[in-house]
Protein backbone atom coordinates (compact mmCIF):
# COMPACT_ATOMS: atom_id res chain seq x y z
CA UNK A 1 3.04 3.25 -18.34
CA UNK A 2 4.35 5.00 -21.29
CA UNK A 3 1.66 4.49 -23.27
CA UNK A 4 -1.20 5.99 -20.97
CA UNK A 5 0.18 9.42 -21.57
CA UNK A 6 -0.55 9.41 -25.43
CA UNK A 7 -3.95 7.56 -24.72
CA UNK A 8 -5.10 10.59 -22.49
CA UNK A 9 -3.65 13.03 -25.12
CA UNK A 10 -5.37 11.10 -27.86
CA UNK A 11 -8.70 11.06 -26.29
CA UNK A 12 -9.15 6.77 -26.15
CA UNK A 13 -12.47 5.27 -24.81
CA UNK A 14 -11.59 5.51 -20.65
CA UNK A 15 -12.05 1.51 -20.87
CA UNK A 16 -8.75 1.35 -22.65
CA UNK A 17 -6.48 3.82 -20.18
CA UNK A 18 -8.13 1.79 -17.52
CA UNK A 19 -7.27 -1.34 -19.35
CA UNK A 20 -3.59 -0.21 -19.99
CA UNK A 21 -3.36 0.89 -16.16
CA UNK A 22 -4.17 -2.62 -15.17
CA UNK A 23 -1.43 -3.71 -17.77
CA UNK A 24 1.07 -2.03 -16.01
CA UNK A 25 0.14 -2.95 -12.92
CA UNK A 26 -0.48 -6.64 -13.31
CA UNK A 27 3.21 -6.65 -15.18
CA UNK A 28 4.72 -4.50 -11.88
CA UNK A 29 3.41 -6.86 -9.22
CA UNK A 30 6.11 -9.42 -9.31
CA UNK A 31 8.77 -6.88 -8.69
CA UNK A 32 8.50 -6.60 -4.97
CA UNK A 33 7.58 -10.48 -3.75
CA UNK A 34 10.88 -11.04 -5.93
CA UNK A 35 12.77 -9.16 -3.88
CA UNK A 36 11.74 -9.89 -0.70
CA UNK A 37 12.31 -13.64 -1.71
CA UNK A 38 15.92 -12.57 -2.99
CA UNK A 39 17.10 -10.71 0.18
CA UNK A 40 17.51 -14.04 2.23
CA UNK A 41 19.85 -15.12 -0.46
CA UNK A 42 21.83 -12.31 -0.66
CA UNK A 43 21.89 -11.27 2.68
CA UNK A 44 24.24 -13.15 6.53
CA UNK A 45 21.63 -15.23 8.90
CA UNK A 46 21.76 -12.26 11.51
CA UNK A 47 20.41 -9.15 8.41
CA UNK A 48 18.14 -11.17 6.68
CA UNK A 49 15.40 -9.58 9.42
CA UNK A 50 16.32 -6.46 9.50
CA UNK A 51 17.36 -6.22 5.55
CA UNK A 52 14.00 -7.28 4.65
CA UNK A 53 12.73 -4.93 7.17
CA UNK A 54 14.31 -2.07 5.36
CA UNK A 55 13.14 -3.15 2.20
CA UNK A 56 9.28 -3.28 3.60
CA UNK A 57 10.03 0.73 4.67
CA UNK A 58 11.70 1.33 1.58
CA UNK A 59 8.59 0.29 -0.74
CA UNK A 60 5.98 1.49 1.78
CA UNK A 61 7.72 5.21 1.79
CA UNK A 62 7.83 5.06 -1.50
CA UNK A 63 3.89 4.26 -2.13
CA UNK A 64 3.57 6.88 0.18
CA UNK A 65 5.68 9.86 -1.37
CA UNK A 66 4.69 8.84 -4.97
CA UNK A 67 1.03 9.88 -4.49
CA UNK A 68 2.90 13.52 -2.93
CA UNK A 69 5.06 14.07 -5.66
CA UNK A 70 1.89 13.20 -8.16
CA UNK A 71 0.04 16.05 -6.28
CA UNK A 72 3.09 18.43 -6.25
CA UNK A 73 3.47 17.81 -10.04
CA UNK A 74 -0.40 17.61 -11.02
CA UNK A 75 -0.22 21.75 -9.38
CA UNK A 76 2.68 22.27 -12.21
CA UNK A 77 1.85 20.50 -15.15
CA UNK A 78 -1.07 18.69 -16.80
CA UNK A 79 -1.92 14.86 -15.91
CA UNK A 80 0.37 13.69 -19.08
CA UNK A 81 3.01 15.16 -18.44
CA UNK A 82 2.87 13.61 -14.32
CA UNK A 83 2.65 10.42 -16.16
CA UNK A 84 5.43 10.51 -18.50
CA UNK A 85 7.89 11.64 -15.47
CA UNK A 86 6.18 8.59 -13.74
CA UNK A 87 7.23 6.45 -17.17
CA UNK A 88 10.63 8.01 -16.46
CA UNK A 89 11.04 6.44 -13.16
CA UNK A 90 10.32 3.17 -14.39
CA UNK A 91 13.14 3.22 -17.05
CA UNK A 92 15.66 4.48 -13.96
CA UNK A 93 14.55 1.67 -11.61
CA UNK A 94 15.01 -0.57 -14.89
CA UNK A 95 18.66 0.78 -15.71
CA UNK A 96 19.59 -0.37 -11.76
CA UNK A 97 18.52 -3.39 -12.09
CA UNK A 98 20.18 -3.82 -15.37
CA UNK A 99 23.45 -3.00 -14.23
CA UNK A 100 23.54 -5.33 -11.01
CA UNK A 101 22.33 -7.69 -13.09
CA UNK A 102 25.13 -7.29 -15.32
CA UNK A 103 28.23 -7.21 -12.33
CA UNK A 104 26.86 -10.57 -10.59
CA UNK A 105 25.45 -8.98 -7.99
CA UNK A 106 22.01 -10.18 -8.61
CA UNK A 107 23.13 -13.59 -8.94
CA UNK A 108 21.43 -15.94 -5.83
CA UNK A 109 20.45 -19.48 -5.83
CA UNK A 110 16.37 -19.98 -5.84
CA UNK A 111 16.29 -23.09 -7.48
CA UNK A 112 14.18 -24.78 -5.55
CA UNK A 113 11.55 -21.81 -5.26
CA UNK A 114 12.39 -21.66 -8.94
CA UNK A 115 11.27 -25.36 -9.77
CA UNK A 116 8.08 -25.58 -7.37
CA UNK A 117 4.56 -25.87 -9.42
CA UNK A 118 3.35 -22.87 -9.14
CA UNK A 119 -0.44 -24.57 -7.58
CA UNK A 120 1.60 -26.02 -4.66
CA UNK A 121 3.77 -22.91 -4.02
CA UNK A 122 0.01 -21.18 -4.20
CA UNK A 123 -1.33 -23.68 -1.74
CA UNK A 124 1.07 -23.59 0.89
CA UNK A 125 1.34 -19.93 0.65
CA UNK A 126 -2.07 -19.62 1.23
CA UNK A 127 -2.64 -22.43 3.91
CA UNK A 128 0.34 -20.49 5.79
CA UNK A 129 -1.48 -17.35 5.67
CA UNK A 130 -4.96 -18.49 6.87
CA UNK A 131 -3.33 -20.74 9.65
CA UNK A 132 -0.95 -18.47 11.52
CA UNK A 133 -2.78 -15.62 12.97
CA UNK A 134 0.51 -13.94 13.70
CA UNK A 135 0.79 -13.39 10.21
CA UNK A 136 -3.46 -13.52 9.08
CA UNK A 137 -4.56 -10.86 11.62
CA UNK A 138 -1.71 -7.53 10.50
CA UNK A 139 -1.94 -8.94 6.92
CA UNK A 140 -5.72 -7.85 7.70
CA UNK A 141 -5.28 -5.05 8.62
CA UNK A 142 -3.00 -4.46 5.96
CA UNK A 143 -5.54 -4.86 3.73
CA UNK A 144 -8.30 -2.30 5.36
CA UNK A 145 -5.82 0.35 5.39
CA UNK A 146 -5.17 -0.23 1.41
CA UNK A 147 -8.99 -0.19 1.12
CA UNK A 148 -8.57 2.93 2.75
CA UNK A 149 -6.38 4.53 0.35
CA UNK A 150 -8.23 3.07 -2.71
CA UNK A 151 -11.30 4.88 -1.65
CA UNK A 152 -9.22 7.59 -0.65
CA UNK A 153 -7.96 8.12 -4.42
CA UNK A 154 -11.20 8.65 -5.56
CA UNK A 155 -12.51 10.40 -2.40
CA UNK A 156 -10.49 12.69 -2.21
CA UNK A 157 -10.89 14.45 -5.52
CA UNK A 158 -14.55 15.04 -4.47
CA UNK A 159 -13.68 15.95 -1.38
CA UNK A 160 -11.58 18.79 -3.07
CA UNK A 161 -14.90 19.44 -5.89
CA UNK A 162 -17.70 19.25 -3.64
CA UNK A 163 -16.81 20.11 0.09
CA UNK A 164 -13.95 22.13 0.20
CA UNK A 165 -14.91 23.63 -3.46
CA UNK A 166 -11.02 23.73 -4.03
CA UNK A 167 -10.87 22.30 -7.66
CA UNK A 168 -7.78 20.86 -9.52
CA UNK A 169 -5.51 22.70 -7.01
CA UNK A 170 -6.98 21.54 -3.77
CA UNK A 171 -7.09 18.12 -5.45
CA UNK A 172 -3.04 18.80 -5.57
CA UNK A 173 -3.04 19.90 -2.16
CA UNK A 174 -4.66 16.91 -0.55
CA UNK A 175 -2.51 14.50 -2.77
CA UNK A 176 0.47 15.77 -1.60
CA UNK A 177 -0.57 15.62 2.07
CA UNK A 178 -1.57 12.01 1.42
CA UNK A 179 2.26 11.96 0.93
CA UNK A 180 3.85 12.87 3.86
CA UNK A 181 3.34 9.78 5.22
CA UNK A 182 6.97 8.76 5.10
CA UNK A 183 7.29 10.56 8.58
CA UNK A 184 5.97 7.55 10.09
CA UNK A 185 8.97 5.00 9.38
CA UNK A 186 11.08 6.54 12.00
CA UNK A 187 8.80 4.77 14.61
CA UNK A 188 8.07 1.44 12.70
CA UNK A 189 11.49 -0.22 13.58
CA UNK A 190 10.34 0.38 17.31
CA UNK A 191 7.23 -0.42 16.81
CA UNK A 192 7.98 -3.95 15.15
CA UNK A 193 10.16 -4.55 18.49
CA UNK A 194 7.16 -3.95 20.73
CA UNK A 195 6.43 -6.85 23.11
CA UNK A 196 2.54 -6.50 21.41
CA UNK A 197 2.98 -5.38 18.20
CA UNK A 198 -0.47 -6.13 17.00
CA UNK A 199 -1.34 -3.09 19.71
CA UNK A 200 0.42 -0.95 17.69
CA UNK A 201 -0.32 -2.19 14.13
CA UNK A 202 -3.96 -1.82 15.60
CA UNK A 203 -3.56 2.29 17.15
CA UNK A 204 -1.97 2.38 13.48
CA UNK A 205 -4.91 1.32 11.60
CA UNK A 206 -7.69 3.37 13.19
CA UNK A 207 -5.01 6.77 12.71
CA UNK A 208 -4.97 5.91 8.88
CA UNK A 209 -8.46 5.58 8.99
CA UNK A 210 -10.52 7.72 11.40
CA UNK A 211 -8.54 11.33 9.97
CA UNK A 212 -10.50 10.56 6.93
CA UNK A 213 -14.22 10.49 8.78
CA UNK A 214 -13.38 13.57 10.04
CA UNK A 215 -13.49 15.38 6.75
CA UNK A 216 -16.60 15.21 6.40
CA UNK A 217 -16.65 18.05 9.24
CA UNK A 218 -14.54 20.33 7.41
CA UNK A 219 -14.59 22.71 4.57
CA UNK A 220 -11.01 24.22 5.01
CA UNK A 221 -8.60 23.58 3.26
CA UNK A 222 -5.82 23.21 5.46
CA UNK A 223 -7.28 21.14 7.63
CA UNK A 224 -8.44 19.02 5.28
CA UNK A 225 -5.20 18.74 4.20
CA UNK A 226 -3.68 17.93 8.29
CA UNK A 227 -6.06 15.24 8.66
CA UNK A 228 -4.81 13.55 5.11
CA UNK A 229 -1.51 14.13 6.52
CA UNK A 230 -2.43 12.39 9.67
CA UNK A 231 -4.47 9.87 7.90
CA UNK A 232 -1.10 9.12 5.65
CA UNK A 233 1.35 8.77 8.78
CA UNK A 234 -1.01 6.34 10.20
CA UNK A 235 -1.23 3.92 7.03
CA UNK A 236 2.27 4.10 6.41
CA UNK A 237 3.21 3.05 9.49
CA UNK A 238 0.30 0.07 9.53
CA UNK A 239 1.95 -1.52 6.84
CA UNK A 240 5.36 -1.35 7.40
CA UNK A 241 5.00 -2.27 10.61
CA UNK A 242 2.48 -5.15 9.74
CA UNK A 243 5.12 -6.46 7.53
CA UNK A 244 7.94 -6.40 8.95
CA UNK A 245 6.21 -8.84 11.50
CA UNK A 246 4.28 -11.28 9.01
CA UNK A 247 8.29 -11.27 7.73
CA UNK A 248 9.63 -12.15 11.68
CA UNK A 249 7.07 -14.60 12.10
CA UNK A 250 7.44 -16.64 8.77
CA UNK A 251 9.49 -19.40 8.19
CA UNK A 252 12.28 -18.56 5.69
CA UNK A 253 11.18 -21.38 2.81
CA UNK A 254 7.93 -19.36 2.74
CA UNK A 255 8.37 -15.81 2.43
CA UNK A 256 8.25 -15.80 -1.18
CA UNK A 257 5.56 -17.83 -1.53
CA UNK A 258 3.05 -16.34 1.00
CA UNK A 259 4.93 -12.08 0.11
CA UNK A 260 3.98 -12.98 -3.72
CA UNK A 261 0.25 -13.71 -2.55
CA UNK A 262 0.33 -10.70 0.15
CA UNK A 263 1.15 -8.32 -2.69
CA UNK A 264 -1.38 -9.15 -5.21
CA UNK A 265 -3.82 -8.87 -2.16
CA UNK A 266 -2.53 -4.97 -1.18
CA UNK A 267 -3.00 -4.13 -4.89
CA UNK A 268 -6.15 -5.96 -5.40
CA UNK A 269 -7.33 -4.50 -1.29
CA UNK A 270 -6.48 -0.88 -3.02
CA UNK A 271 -8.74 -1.63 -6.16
CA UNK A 272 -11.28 -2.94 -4.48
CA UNK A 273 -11.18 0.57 -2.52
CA UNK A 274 -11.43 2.74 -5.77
CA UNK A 275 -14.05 0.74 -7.40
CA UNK A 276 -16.42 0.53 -4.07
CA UNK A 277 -15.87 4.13 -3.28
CA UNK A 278 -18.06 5.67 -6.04
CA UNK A 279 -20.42 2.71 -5.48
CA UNK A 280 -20.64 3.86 -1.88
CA UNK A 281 -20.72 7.35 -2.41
CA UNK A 282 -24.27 6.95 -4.45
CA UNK A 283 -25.61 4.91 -1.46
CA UNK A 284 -24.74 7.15 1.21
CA UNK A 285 -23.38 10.30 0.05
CA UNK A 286 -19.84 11.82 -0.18
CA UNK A 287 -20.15 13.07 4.03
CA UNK A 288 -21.27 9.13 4.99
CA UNK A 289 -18.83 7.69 2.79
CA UNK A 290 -16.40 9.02 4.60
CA UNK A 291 -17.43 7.63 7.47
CA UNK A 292 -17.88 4.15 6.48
CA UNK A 293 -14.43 3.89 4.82
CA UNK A 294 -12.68 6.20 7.76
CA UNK A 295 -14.28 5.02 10.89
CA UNK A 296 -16.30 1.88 10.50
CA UNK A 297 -14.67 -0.11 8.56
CA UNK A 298 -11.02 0.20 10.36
CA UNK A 299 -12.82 -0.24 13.39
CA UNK A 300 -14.29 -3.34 12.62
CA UNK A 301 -11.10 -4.82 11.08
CA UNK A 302 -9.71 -4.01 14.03
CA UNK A 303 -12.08 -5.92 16.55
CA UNK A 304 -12.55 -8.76 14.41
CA UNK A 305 -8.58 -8.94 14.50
CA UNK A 306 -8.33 -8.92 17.85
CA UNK A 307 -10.87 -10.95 18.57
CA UNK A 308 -9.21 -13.78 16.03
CA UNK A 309 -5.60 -13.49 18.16
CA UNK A 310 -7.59 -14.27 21.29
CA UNK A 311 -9.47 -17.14 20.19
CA UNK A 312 -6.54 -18.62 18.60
CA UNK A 313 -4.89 -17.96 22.10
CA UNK A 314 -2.27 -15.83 20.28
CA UNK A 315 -0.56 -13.35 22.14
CA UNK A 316 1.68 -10.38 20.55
């Protein structure tokens, strides 16, 4: 990550900060399957649920308030600059990890994770994923919502440029909102308890998406900026709330297997987002685009989810 700043500064062919983005990211996937995987080592029988429970709110918040602190900073100081603070971070979270690794504290026993060929791990990770609706159908929905916020990274730049005519400051504005999403974990743990709590991964899904139609209604600012804020709350609390149940559902010998696949799918889901957004945007326009990605799309996802539970004669 600390290279992208000088590549911007220096002017490099877009291919190569895109190609150094990627880098970063492909290197920063393992990080959270890892620790999901470690918390049942380190953790009594009776928190193992509820540790890894925090630790799904914990990273979900934090993908959440990043984007708001991005826009907060992007207002005060020029897209380098964000990036080297965001450089910074990386070197703190390293530092942590550095010093628990140096008291003991990071010491568990995953041998036999550890020692598994990596194509079998792969296969029963994903054979556990397709066959258990309880965990297939909110890791779907999962997914839509980071399609969501793909498109919405791109989206929501022109929906600053073109129909709020807002610029580099609006931009800001609606980035930040994007962040307050956080607000949502103090209904997830209740949420995950829920007799049904596909019903309210499901409500979830279509408030993270549906805020986002509606902006193509809108040329004001603040409300632009409400709905995003609406539209944030609702994702946040999808995914959390999606995983902390794929994690209640799974047998223990899997979660690191089938959280290490589920986590190159949210950051490949939110890819695929960014890169179909401009795609979709020259089919349909800015106004329909919104649409699709807001309202259809979560909509369907949400059906077809349903509609899998049933047959499968799952109830939640």
């Amino acid at each position: 990550m600390a290279t992208v700043p000088g590549a911007i500064v220096a002017h490099v062919a877009p291919a190569a900060t895109v190609a150094l983005i990627a880098a970063t990211t492909a290197l920063a996937t393992p990080a959270f399957p890892a620790v999901v995987a470690v918390a049942p080592a380190t953790l009594p029988d009776a928190d193992v649920i509820p540790g890894n429970g925090l630790v799904n709110t914990i990273e979900a918040a934090a993908a959440i308030i990043g984007p708001a602190l991005g826009g907060l900073l992007l207002v005060l100081m020029a897209p380098a600059g964000v990036l080297l603070v965001d450089a910074a971070l990386f070197v703190v979270g390293a530092g942590v990890l550095w010093t628990a690794a140096r008291d003991g504290r990071a010491e568990v026993s995953v041998e036999r994770i550890a020692h598994e060929p990596f194509l079998r791990a792969l296969a029963v990770g994903m054979r556990t994923i397709t066959t258990t609706p309880g965990v297939a159908v909110p890791l779907l929905l999962v997914l839509v919502v980071n399609v969501v916020l793909g498109g919405a990274s791109i989206g929501l730049l022109l929906v600053a440029d073109e129909l709020l005519d807002a610029g580099d400051a609006g931009f800001g504005v609606l980035h930040a909102a994007l962040g307050t999403g956080f607000v949502g974990i103090v209904v997830t743990n209740r949420l995950a308890s829920m007799a049904r709590p596909l019903v309210a991964i499901a409500i979830a899904t279509l408030v993270g998406g549906v805020p986002f139609a509606f902006l193509a209604t809108t040329n004001a600012l603040w409300i632009a900026a409400l709905l995003v804020a609406i539209a944030s709350i609702g994702c946040a609390v999808t995914e959390i709330v999606a995983l902390t149940v794929i994690l209640r559902t799974l047998p223990r010998h899997v979660v690191a297997r089938v959280f290490g696949i589920t986590d190159s799918l949210l950051v490949g889901s939110y890819l695929a987002g960014s890169l179909l957004a401009p795609l979709l945007v020259a089919a349909v326009g800015l106004r329909g685009s919104l649409v699709v990605v807001g309202g259809v799309l979560p909509l369907v996802a949400v059906i077809a989810g349903i509609r899998w539970h049933r047959l499968d004669r799952v109830y939640v």
